[in-house]
C-alpha atoms as a PDB file:
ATOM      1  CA  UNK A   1      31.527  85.545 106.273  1.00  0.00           C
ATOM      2  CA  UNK A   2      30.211  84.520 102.818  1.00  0.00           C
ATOM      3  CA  UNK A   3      28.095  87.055 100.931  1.00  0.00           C
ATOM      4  CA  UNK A   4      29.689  90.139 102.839  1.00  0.00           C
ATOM      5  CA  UNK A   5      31.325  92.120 100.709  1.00  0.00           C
ATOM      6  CA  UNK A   6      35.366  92.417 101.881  1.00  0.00           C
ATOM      7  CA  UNK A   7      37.783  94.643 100.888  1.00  0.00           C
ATOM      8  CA  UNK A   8      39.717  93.691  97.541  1.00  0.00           C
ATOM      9  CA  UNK A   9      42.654  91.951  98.409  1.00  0.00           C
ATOM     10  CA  UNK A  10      45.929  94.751  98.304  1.00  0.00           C
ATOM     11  CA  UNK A  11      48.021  93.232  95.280  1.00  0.00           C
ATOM     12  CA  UNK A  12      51.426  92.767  97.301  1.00  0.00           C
ATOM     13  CA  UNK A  13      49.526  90.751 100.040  1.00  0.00           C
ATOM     14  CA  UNK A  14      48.121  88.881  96.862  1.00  0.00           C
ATOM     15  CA  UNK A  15      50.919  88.319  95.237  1.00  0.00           C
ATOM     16  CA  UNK A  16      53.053  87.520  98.198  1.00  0.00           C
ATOM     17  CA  UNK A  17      50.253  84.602  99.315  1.00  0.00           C
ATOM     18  CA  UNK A  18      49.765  83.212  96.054  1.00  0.00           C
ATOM     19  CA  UNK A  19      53.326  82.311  95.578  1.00  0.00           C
ATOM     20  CA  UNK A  20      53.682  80.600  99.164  1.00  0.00           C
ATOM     21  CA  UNK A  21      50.483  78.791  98.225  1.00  0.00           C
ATOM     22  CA  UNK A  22      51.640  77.695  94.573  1.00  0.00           C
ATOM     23  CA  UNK A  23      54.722  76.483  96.412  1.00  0.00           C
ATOM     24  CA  UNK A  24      52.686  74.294  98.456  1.00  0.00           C
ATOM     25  CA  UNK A  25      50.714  72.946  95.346  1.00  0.00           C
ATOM     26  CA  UNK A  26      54.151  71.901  94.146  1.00  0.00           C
ATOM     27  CA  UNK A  27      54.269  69.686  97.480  1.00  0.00           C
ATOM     28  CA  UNK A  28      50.984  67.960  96.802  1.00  0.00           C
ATOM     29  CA  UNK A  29      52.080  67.484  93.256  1.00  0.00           C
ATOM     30  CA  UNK A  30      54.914  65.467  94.261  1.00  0.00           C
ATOM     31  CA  UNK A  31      53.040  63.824  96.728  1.00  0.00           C
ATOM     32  CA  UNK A  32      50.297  63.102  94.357  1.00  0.00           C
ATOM     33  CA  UNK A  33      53.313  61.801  91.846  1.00  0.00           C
ATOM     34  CA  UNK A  34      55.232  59.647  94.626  1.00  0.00           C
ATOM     35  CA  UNK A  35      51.704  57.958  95.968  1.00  0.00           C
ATOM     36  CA  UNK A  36      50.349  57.381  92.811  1.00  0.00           C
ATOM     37  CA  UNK A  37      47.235  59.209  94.067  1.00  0.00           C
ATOM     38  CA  UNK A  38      44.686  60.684  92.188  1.00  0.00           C
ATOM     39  CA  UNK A  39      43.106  64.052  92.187  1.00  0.00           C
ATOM     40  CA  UNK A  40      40.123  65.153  90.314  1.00  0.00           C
ATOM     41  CA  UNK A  41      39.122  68.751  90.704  1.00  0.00           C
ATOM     42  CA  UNK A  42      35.824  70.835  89.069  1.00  0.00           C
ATOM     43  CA  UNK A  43      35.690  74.035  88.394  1.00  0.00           C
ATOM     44  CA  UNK A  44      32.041  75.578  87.193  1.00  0.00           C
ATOM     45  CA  UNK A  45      30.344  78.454  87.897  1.00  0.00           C
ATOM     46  CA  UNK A  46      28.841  81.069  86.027  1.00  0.00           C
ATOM     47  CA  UNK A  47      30.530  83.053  82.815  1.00  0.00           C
ATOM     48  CA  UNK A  48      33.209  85.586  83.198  1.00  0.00           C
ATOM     49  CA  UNK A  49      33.063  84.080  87.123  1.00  0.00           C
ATOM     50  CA  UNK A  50      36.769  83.494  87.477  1.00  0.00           C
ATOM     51  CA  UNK A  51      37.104  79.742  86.760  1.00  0.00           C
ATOM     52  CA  UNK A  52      40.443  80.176  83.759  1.00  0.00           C
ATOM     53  CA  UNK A  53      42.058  82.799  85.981  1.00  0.00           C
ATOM     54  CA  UNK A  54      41.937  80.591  89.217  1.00  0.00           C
ATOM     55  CA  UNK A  55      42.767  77.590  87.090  1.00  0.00           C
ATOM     56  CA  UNK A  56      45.711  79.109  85.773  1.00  0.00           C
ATOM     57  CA  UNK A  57      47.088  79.971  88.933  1.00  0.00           C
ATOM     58  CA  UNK A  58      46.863  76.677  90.440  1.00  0.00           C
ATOM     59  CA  UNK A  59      48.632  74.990  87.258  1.00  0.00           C
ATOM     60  CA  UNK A  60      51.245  77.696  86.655  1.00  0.00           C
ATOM     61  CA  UNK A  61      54.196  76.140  88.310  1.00  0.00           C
ATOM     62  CA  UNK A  62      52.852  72.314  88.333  1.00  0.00           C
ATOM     63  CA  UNK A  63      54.601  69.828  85.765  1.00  0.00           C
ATOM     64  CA  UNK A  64      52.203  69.382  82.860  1.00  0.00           C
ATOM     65  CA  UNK A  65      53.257  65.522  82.790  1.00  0.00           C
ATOM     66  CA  UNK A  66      51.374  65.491  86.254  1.00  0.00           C
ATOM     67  CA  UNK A  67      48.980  68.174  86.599  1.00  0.00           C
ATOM     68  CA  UNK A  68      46.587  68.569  83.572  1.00  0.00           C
ATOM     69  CA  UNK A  69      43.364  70.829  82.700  1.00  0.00           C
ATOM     70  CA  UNK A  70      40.668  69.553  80.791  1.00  0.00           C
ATOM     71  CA  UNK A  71      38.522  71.809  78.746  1.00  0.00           C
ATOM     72  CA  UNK A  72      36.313  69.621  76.600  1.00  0.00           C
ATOM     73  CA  UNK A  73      34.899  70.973  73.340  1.00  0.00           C
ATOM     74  CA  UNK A  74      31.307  70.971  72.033  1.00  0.00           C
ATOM     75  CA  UNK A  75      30.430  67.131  71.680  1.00  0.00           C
ATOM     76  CA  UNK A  76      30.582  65.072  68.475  1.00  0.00           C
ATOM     77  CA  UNK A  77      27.737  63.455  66.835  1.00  0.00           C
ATOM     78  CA  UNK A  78      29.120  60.562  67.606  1.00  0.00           C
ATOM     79  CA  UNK A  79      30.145  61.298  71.724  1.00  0.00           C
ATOM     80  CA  UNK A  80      26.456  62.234  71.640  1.00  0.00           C
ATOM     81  CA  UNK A  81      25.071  58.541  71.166  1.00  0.00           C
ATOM     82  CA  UNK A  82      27.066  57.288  73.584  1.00  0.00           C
ATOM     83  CA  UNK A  83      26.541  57.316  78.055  1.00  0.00           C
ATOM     84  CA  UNK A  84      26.402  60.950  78.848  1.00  0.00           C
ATOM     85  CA  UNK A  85      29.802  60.024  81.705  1.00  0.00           C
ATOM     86  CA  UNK A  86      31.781  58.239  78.745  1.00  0.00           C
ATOM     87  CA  UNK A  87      33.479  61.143  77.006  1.00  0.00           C
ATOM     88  CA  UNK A  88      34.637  62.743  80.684  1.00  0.00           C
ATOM     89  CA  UNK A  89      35.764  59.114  82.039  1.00  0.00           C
ATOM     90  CA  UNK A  90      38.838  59.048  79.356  1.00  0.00           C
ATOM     91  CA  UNK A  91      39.939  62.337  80.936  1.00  0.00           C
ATOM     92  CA  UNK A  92      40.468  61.008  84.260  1.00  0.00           C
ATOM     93  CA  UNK A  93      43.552  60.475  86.277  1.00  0.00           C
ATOM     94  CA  UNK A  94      45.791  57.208  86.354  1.00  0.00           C
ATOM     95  CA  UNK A  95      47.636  56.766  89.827  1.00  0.00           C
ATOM     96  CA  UNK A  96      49.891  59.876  90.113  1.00  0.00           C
ATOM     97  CA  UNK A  97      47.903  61.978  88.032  1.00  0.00           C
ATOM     98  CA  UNK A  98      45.706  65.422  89.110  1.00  0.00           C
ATOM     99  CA  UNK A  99      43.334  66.918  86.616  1.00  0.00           C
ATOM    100  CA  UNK A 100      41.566  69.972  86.586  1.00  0.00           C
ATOM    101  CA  UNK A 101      38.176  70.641  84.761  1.00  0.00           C
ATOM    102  CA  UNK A 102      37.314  73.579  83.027  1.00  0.00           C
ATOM    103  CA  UNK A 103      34.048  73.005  83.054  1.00  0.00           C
ATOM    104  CA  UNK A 104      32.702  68.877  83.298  1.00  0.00           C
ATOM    105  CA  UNK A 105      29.979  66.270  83.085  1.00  0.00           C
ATOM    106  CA  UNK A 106      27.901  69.446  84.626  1.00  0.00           C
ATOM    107  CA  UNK A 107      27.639  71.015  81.570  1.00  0.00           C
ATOM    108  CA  UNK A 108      23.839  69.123  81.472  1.00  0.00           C
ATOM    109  CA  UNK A 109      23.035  70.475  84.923  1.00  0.00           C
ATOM    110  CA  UNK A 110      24.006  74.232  83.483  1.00  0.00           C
ATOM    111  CA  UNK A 111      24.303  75.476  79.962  1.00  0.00           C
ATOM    112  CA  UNK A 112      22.640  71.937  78.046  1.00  0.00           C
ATOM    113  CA  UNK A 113      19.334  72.531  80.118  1.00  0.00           C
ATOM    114  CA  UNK A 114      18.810  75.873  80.035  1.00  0.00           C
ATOM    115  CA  UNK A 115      19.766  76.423  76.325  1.00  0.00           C
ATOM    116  CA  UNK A 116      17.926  73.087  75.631  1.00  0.00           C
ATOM    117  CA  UNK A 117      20.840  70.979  74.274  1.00  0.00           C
ATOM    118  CA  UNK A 118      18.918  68.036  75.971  1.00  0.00           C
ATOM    119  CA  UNK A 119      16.020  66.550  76.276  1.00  0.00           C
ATOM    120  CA  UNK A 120      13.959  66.986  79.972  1.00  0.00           C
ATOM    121  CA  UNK A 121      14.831  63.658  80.468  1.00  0.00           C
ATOM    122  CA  UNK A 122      18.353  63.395  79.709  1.00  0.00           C
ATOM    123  CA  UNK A 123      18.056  66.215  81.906  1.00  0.00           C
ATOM    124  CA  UNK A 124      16.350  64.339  84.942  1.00  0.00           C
ATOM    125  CA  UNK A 125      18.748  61.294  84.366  1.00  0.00           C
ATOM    126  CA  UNK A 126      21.817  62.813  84.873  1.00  0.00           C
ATOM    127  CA  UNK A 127      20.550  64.499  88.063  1.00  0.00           C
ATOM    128  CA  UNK A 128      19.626  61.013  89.252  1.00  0.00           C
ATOM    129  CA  UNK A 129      23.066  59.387  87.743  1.00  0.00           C
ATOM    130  CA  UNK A 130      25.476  62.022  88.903  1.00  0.00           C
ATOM    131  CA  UNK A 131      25.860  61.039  92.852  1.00  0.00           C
ATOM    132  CA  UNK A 132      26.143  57.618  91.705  1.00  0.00           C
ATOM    133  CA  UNK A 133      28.861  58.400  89.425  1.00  0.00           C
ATOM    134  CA  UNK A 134      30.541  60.246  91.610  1.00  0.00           C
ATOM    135  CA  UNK A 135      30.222  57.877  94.591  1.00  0.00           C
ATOM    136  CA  UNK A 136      31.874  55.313  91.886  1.00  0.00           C
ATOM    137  CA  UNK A 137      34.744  57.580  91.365  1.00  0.00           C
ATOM    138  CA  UNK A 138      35.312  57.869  95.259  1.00  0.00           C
ATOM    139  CA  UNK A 139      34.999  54.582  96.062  1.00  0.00           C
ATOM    140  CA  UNK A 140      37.880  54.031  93.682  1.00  0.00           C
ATOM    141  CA  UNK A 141      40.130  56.241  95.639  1.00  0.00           C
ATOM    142  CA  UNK A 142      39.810  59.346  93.437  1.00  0.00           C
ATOM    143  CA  UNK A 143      40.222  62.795  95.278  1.00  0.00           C
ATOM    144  CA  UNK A 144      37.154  64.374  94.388  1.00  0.00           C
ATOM    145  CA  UNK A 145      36.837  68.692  94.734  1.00  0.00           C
ATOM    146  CA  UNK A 146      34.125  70.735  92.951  1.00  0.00           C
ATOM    147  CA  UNK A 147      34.102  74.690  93.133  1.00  0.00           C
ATOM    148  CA  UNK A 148      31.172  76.900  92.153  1.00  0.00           C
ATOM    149  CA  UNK A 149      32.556  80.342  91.570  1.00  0.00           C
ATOM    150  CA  UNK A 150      30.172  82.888  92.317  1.00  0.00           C
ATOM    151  CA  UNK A 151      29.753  86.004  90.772  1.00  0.00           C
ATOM    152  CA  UNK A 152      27.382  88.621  91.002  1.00  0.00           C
ATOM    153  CA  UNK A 153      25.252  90.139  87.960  1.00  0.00           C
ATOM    154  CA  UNK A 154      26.829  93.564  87.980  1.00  0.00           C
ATOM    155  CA  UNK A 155      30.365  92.465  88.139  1.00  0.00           C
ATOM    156  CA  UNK A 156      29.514  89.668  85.625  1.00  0.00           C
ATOM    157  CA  UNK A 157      28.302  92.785  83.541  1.00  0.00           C
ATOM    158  CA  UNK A 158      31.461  94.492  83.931  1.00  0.00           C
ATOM    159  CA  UNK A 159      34.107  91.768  82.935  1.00  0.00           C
ATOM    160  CA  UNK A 160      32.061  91.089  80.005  1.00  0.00           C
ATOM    161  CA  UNK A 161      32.461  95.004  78.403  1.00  0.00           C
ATOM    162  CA  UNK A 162      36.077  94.407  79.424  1.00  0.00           C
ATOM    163  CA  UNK A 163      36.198  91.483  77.456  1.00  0.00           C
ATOM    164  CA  UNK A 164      34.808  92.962  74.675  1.00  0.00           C
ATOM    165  CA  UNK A 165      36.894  95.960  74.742  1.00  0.00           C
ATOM    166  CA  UNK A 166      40.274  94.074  75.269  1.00  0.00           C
ATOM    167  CA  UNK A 167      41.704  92.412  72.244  1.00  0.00           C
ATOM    168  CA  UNK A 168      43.623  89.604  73.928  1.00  0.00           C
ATOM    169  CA  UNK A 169      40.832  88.714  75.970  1.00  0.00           C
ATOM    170  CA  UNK A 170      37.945  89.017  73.293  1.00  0.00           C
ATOM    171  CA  UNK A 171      37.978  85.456  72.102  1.00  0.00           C
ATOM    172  CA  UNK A 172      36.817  84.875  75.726  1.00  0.00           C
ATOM    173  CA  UNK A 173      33.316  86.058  74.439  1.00  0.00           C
ATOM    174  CA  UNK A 174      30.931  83.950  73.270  1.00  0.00           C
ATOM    175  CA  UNK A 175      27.474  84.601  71.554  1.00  0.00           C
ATOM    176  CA  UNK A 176      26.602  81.606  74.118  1.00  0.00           C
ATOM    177  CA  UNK A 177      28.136  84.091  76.886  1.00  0.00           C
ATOM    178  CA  UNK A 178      25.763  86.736  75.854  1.00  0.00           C
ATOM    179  CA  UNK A 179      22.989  84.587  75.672  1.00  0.00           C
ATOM    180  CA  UNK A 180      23.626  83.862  79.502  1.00  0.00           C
ATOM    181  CA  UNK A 181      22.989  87.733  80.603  1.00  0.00           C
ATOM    182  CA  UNK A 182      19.236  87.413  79.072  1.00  0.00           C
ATOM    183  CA  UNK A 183      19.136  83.587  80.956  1.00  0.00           C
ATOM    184  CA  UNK A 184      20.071  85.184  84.497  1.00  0.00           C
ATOM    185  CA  UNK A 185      17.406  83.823  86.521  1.00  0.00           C
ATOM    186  CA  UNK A 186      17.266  80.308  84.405  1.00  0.00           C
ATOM    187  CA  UNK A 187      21.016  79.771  84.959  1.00  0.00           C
ATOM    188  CA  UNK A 188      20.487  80.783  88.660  1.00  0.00           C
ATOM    189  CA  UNK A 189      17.445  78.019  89.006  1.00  0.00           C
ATOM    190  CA  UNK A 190      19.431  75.384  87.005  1.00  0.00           C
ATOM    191  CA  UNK A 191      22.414  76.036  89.749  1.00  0.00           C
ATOM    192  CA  UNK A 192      19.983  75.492  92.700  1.00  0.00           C
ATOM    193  CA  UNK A 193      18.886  72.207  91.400  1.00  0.00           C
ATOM    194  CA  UNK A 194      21.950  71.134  90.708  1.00  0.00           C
ATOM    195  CA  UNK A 195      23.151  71.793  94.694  1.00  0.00           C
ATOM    196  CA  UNK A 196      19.868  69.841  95.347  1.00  0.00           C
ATOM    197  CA  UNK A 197      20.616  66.675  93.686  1.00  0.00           C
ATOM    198  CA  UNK A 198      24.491  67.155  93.471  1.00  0.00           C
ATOM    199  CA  UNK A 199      26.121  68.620  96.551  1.00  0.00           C
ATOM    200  CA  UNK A 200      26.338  65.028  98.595  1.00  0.00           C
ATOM    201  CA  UNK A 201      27.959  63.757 101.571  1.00  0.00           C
ATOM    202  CA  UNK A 202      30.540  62.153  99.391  1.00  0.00           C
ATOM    203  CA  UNK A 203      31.218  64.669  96.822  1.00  0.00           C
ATOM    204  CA  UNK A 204      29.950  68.156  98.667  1.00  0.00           C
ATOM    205  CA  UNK A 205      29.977  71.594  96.538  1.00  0.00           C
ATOM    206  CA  UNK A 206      32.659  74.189  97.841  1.00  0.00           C
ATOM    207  CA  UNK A 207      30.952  77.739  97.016  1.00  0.00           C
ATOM    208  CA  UNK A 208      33.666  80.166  95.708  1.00  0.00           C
ATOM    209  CA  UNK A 209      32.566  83.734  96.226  1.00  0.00           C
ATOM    210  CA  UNK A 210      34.618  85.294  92.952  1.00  0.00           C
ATOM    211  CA  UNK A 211      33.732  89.360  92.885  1.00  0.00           C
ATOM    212  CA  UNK A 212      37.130  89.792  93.656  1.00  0.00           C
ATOM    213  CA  UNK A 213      39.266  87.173  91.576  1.00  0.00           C
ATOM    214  CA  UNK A 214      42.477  87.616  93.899  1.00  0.00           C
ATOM    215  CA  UNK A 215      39.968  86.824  97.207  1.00  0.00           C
ATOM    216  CA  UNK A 216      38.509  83.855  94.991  1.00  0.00           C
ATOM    217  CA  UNK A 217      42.094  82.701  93.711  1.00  0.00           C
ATOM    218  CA  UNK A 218      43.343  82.722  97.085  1.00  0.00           C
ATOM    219  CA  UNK A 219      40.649  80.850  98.895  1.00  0.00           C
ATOM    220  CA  UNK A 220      40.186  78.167  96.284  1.00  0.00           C
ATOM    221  CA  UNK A 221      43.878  77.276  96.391  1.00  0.00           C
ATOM    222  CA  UNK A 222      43.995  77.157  99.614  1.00  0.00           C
ATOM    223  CA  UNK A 223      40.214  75.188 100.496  1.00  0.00           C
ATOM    224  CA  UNK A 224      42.179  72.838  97.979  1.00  0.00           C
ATOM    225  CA  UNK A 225      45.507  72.264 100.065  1.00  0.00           C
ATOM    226  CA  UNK A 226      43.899  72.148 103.469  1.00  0.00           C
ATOM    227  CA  UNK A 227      41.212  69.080 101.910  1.00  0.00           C
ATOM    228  CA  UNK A 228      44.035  67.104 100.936  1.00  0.00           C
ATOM    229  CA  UNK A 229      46.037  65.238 103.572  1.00  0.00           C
ATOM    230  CA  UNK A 230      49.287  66.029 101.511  1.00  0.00           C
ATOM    231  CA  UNK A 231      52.978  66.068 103.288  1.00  0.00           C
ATOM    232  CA  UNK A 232      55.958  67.122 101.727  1.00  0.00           C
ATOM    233  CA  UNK A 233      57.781  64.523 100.036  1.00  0.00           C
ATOM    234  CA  UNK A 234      61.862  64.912 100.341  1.00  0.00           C
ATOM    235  CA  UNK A 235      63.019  65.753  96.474  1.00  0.00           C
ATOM    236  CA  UNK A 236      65.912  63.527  95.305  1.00  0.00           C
ATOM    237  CA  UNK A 237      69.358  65.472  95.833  1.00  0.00           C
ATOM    238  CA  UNK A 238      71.171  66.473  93.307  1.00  0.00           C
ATOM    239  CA  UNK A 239      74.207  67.673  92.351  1.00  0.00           C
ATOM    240  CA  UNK A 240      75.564  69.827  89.049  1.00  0.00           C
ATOM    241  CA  UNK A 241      78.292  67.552  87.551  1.00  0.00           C
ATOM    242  CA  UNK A 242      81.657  69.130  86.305  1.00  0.00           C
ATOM    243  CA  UNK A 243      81.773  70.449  82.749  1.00  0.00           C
ATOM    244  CA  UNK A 244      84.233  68.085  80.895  1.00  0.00           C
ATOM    245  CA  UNK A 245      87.503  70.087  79.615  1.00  0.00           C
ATOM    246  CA  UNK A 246      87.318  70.217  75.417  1.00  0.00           C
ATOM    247  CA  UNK A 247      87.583  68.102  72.817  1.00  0.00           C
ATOM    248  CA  UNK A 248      87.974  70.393  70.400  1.00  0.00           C
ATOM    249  CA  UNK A 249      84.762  70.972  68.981  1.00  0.00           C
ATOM    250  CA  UNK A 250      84.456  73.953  66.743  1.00  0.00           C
ATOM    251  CA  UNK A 251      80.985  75.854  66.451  1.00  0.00           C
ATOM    252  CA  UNK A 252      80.131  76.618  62.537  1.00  0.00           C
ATOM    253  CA  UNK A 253      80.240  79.626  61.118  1.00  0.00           C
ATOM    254  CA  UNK A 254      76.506  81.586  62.470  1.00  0.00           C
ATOM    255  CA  UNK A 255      76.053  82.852  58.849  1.00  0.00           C
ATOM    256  CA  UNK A 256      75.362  78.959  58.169  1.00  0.00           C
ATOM    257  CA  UNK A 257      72.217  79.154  60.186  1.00  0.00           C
ATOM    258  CA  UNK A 258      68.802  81.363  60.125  1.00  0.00           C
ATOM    259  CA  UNK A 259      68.378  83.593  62.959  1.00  0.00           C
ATOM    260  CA  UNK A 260      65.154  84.689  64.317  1.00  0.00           C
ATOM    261  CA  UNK A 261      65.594  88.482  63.638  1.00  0.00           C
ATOM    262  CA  UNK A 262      65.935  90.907  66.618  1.00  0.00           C
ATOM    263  CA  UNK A 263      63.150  92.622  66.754  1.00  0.00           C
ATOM    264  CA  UNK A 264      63.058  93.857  70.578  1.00  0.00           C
ATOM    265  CA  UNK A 265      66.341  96.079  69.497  1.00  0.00           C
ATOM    266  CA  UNK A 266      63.864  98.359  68.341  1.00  0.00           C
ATOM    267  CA  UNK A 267      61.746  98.874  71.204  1.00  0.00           C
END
């Protein structure tokens, strides 16, 4: 049951699962690709909650010509005079596409209002626009999924110092990260308001519990394939053609060409 804590996920069991669900992501890929469907999925939640892992793992083995993530930078003085929706609309799907968000238009429900990027009432608008954007998108015929990872203050805490200790993960910390440990309880009351006005008939929020990111991973992949009335779709069949015999082609000599030098002989 949500909010009980569970046992962390044994790492063979893990891994074992995740590739038998990433197989059947491939499926709905190519059943995306072959109904010209199209499938927008959200990802927010808090920092450090487990969003890029999770993301990663559902777009690891998906073709990048179908499947892409969208991680929008800070805004440009220029996306900032125009409708708050435009700059994400560009980013959506065409028939046969899926996109994932790193983060999305709710950037105003979260980090813009509590840091006070915007104004109250570009605040209050968007909460009032939002379902109706949404409800546009749907009515279209877009797939619509939106995860909140959740993820408690202590273990929030604790990927953080990892972060900060870890020198291929360190660029994941922000100043704006840090600021979010002193902004606890604002970030928790922007989150409720946003369920309030947000999490609809037509576009519900799917609550991702995400102390342990293997338990989260797991889930969230496969909440994602069992909302989607996917099938498998037969792949073309294909057959490796006979090498042709010869022509007498002669390599040049290597010492013609710069080689990238060898370095893993000295490991």
């Amino acid at each position: 049951m949500a909010g009980e804590k569970s046992a962390k996920v044994p790492r063979a069991a893990y891994e074992r699962e995740l590739l038998r669900l990433q197989t059947e992501l491939v499926k709905l890929q190519e059943w995306v690709r072959t109904e010209g469907a199209r499938l927008v999925v959200v990802f927010e939640g808090r920092d450090a909650a487990g969003k890029g892992g999770t993301i990663k793992r559902v777009s690891e083995h998906l073709n990048p010509r179908v499947a892409r993530t969208v991680a929008l930078p800070t805004p440009t003085e220029r996306q900032r005079g125009q409708w708050y929706f435009q700059r994400y609309v560009e980013h959506l799907p065409a028939a046969g596409e899926i996109v994932l968000f790193d983060r999305s238009w709710y950037n105003r429900a979260g980090v813009e209002h509590v840091m006070g990027f915007c104004t109250q009432e570009e605040y209050q608008l968007f909460l009032r626009q939002c379902p109706v954007f949404e409800r546009m998108l749907i009515e279209d015929g877009i797939l619509l999924r939106k995860y909140w990872f959740s993820v408690s203050d202590a273990v929030q805490q604790e990927r953080f110092s990892r972060r900060l200790e870890d020198p291929t993960r360190r660029w994941k910390l922000s100043p704006m990260d840090l600021e979010s440990i002193t902004r606890w309880e604002a970030y928790s009351r922007a989150k409720d308001q946003m369920l309030v006005h947000t999490d609809t008939s037509d576009a519900p929020w799917f609550v991702v519990e995400s102390d342990d990111k293997r338990r989260a991973r797991l889930n969230t992949i496969a909440h994602l394939l069992d909302s989607v009335p996917y099938h498998d779709v037969p792949p073309p069949v294909l057959d490796l053609p006979p090498r042709p015999p010869s022509t007498g082609y002669v390599r040049p000599p290597r010492d013609l060409q710069t080689y990238v030098p060898d370095h893993a002989a000295g490991l």
